[in-house]
PDB file of N, CA and C in Angstrom:
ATOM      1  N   UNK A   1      95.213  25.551-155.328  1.00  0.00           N
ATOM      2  CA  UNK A   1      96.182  26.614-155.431  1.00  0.00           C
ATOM      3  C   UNK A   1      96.908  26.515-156.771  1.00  0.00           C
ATOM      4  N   UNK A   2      97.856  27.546-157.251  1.00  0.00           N
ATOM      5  CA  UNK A   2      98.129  27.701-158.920  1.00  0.00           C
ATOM      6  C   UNK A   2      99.382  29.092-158.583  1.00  0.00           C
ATOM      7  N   UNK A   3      99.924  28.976-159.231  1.00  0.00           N
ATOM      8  CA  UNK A   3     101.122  29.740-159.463  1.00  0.00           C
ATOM      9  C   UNK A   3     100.850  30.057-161.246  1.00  0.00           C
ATOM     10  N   UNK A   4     101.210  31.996-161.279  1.00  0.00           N
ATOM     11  CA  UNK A   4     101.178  32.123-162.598  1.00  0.00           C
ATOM     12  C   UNK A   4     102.608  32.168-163.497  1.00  0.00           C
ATOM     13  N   UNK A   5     102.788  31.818-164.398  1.00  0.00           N
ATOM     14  CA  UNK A   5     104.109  32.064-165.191  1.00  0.00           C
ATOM     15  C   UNK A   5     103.558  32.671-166.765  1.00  0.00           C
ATOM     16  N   UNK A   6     105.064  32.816-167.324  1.00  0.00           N
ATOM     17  CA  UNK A   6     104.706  33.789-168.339  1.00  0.00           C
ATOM     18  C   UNK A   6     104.096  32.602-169.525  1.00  0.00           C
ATOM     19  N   UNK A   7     104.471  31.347-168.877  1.00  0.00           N
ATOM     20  CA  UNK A   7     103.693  30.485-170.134  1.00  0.00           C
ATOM     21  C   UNK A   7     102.208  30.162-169.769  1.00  0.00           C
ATOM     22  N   UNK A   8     101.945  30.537-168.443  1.00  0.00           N
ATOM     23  CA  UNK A   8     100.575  29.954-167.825  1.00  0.00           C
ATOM     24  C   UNK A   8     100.061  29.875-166.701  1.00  0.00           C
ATOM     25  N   UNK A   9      99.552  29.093-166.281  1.00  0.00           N
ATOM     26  CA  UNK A   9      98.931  28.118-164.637  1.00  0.00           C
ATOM     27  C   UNK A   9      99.982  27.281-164.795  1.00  0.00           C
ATOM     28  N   UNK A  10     100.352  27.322-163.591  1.00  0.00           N
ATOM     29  CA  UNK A  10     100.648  26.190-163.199  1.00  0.00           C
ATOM     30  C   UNK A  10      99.774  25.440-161.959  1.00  0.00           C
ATOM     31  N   UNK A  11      99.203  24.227-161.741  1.00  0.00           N
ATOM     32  CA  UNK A  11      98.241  24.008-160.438  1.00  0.00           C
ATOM     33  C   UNK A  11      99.184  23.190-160.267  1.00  0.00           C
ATOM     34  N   UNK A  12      98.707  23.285-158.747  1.00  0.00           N
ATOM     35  CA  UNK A  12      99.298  22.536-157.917  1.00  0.00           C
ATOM     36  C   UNK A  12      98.682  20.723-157.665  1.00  0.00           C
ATOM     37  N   UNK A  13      99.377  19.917-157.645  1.00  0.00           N
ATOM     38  CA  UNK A  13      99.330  18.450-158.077  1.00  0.00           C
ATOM     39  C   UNK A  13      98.429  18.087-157.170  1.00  0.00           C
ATOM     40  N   UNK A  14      97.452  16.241-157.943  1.00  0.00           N
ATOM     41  CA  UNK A  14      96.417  15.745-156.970  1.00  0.00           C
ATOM     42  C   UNK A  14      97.517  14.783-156.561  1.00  0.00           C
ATOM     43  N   UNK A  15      98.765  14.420-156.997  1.00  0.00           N
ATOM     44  CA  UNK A  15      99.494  13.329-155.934  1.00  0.00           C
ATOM     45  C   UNK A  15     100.746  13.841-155.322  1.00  0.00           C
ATOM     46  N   UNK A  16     100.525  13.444-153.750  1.00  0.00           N
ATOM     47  CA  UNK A  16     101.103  14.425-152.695  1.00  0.00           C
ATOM     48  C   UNK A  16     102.786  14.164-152.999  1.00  0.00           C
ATOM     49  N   UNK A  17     102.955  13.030-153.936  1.00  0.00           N
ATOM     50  CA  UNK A  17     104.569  12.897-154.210  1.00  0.00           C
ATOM     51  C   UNK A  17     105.169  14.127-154.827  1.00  0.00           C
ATOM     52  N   UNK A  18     104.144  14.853-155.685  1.00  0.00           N
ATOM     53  CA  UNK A  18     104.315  16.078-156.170  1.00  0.00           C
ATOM     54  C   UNK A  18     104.879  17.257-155.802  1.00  0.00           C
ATOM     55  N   UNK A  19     104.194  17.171-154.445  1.00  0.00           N
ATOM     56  CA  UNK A  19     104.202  18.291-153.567  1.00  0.00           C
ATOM     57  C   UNK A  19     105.711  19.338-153.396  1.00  0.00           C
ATOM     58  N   UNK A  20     106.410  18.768-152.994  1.00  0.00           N
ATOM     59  CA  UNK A  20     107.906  19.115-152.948  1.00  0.00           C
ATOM     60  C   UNK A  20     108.498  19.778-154.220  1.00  0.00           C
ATOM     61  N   UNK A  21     108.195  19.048-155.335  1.00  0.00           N
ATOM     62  CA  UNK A  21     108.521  19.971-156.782  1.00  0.00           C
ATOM     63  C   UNK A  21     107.857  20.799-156.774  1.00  0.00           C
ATOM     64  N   UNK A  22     106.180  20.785-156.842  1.00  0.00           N
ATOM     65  CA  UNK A  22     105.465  22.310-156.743  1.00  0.00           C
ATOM     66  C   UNK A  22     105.941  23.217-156.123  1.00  0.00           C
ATOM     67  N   UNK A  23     106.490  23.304-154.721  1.00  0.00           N
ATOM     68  CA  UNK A  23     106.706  24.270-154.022  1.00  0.00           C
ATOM     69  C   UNK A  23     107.992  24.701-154.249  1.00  0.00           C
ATOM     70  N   UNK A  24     108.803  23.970-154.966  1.00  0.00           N
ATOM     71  CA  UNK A  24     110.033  24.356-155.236  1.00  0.00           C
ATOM     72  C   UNK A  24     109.712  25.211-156.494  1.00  0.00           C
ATOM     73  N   UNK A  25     109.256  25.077-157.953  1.00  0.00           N
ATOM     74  CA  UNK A  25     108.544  25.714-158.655  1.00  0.00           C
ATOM     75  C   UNK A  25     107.579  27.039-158.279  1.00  0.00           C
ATOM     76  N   UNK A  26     106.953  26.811-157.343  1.00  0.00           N
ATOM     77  CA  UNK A  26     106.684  28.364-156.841  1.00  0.00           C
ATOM     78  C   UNK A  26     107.481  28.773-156.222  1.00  0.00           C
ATOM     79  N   UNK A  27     108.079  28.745-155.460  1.00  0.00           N
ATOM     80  CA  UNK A  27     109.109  29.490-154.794  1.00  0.00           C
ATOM     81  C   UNK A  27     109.970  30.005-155.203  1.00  0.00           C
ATOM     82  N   UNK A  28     110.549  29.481-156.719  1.00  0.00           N
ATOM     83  CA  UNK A  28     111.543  30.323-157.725  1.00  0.00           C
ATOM     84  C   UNK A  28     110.790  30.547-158.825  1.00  0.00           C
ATOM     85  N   UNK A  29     109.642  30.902-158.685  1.00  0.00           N
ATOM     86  CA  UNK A  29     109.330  31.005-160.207  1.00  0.00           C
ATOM     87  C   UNK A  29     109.281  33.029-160.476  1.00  0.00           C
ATOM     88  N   UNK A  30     108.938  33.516-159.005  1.00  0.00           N
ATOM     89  CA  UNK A  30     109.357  34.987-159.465  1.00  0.00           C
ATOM     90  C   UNK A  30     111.023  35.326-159.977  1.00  0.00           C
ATOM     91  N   UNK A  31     112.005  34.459-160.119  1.00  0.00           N
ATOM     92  CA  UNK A  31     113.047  34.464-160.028  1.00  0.00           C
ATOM     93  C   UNK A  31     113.546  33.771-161.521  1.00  0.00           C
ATOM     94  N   UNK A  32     113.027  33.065-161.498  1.00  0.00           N
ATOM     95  CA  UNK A  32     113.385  31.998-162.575  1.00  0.00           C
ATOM     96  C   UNK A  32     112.190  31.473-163.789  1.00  0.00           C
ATOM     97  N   UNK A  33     110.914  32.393-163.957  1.00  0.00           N
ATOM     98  CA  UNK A  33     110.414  32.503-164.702  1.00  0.00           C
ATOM     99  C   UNK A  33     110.941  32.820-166.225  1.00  0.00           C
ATOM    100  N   UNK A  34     110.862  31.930-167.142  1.00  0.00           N
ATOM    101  CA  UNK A  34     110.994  33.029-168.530  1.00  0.00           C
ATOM    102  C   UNK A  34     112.160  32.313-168.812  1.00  0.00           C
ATOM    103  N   UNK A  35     112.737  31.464-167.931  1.00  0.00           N
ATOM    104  CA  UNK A  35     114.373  30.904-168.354  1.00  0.00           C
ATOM    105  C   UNK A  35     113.948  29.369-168.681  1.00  0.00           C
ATOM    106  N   UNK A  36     114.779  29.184-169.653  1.00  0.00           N
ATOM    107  CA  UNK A  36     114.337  27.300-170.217  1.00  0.00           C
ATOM    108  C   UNK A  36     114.821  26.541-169.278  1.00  0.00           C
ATOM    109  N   UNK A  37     115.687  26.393-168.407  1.00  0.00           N
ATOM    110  CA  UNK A  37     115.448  25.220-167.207  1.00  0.00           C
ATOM    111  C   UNK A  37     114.350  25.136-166.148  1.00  0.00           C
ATOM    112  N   UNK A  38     113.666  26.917-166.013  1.00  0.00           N
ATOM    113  CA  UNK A  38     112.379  26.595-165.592  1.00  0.00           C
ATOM    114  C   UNK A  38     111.521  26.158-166.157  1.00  0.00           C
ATOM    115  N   UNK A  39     111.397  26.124-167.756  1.00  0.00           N
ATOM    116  CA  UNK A  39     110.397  26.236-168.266  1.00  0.00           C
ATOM    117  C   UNK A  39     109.946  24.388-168.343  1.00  0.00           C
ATOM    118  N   UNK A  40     111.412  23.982-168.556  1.00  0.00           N
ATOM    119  CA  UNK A  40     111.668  22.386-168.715  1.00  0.00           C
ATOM    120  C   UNK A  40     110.807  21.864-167.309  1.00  0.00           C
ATOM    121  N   UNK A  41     111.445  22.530-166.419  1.00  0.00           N
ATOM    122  CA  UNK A  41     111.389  21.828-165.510  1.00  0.00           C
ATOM    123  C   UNK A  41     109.723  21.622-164.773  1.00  0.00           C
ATOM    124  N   UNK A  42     109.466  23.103-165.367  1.00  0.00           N
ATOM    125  CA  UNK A  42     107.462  22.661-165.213  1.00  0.00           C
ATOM    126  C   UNK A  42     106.969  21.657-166.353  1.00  0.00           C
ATOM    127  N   UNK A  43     107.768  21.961-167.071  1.00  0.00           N
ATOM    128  CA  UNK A  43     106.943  20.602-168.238  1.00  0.00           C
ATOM    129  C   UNK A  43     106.922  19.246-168.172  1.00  0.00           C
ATOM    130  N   UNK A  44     108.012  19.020-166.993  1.00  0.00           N
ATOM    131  CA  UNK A  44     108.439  17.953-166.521  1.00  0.00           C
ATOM    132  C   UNK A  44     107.302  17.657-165.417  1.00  0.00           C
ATOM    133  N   UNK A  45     107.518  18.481-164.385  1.00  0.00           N
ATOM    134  CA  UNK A  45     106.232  18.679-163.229  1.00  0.00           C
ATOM    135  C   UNK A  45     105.006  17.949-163.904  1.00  0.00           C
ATOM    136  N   UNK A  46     104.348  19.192-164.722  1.00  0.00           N
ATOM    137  CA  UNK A  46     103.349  19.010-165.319  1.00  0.00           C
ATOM    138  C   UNK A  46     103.177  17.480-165.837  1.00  0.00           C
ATOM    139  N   UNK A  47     104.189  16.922-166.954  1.00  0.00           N
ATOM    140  CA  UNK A  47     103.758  15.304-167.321  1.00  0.00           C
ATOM    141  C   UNK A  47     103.831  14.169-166.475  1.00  0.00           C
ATOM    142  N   UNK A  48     104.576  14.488-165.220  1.00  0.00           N
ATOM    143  CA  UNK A  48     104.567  13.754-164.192  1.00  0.00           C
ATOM    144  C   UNK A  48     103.096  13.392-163.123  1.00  0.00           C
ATOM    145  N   UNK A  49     102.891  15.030-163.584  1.00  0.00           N
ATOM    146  CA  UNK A  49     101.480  15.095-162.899  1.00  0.00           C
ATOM    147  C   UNK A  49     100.057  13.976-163.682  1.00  0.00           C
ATOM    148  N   UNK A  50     100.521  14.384-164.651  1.00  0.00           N
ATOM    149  CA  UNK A  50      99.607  14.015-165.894  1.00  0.00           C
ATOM    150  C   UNK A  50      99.811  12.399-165.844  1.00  0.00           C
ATOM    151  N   UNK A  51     100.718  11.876-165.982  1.00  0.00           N
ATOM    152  CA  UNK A  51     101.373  10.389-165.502  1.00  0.00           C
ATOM    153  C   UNK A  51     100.526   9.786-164.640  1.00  0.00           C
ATOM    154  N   UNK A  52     100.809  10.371-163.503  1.00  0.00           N
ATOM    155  CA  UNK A  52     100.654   9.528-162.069  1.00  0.00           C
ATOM    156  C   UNK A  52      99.150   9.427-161.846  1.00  0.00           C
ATOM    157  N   UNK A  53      98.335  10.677-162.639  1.00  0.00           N
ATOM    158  CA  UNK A  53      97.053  10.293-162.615  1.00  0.00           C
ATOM    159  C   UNK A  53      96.479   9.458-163.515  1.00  0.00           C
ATOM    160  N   UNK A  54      97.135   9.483-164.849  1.00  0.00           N
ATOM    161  CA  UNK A  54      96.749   8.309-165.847  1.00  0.00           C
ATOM    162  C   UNK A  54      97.149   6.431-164.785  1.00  0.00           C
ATOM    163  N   UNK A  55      98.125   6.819-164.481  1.00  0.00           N
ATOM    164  CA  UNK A  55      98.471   5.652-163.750  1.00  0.00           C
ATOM    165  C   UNK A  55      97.410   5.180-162.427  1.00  0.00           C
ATOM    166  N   UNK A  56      96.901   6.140-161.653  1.00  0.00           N
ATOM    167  CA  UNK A  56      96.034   6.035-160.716  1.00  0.00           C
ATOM    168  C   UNK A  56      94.524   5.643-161.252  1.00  0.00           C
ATOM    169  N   UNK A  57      94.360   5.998-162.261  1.00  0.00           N
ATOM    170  CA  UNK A  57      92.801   5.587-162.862  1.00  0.00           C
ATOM    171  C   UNK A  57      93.102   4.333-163.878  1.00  0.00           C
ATOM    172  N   UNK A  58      93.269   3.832-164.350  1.00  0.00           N
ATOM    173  CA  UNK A  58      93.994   2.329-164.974  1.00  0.00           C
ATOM    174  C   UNK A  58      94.195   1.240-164.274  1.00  0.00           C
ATOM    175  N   UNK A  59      93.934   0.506-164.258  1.00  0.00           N
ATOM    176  CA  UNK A  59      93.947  -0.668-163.647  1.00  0.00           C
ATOM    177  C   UNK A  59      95.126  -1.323-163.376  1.00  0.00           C
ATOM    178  N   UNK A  60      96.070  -2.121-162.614  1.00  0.00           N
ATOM    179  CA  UNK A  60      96.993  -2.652-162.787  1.00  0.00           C
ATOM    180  C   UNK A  60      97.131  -3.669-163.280  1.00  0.00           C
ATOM    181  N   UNK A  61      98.046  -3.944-164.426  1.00  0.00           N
ATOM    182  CA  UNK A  61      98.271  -4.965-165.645  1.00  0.00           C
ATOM    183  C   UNK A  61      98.720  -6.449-164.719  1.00  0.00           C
ATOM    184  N   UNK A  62      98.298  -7.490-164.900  1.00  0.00           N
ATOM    185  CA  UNK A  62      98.353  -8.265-164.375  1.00  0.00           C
ATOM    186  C   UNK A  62      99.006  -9.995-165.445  1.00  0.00           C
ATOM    187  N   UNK A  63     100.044  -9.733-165.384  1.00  0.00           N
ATOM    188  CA  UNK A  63     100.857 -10.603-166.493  1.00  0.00           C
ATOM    189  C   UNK A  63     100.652 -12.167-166.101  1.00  0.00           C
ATOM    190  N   UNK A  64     100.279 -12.892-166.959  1.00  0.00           N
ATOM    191  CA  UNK A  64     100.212 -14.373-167.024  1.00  0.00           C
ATOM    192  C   UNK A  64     101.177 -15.304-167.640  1.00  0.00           C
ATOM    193  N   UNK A  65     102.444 -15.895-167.050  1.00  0.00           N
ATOM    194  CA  UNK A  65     103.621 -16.654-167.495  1.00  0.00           C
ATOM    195  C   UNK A  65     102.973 -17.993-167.613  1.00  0.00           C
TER     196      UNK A  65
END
């Protein structure tokens, strides 16, 4: 699923922590499209998204004291 805005797609996230911001983001985005705290606030979405999957495919760092 994907929500459109005037900057783009937005899709909807592969980690379910996501979930709750997406739907909050669609749900005001006929409303609050086009304004810079929405716009922030998907860009935020978005690198979070982008994050958590870089983080999910990477291995966990394993430190030696």
């Amino acid at each position: 699923m994907s929500f459109e805005t005037k900057k783009g797609i937005v899709y909807e996230p592969k980690n379910p922590e996501l979930k709750s911001l997406y739907e909050v983001l669609k749900k005001n985005a006929p409303v609050l499209d086009g304004s810079r705290v929405f716009e922030e606030l998907v860009e935020v979405y978005e690198a979070l998204d982008f994050d958590l999957k870089e983080e999910k495919t990477n291995e966990p760092i394993v430190r030696a004291i």
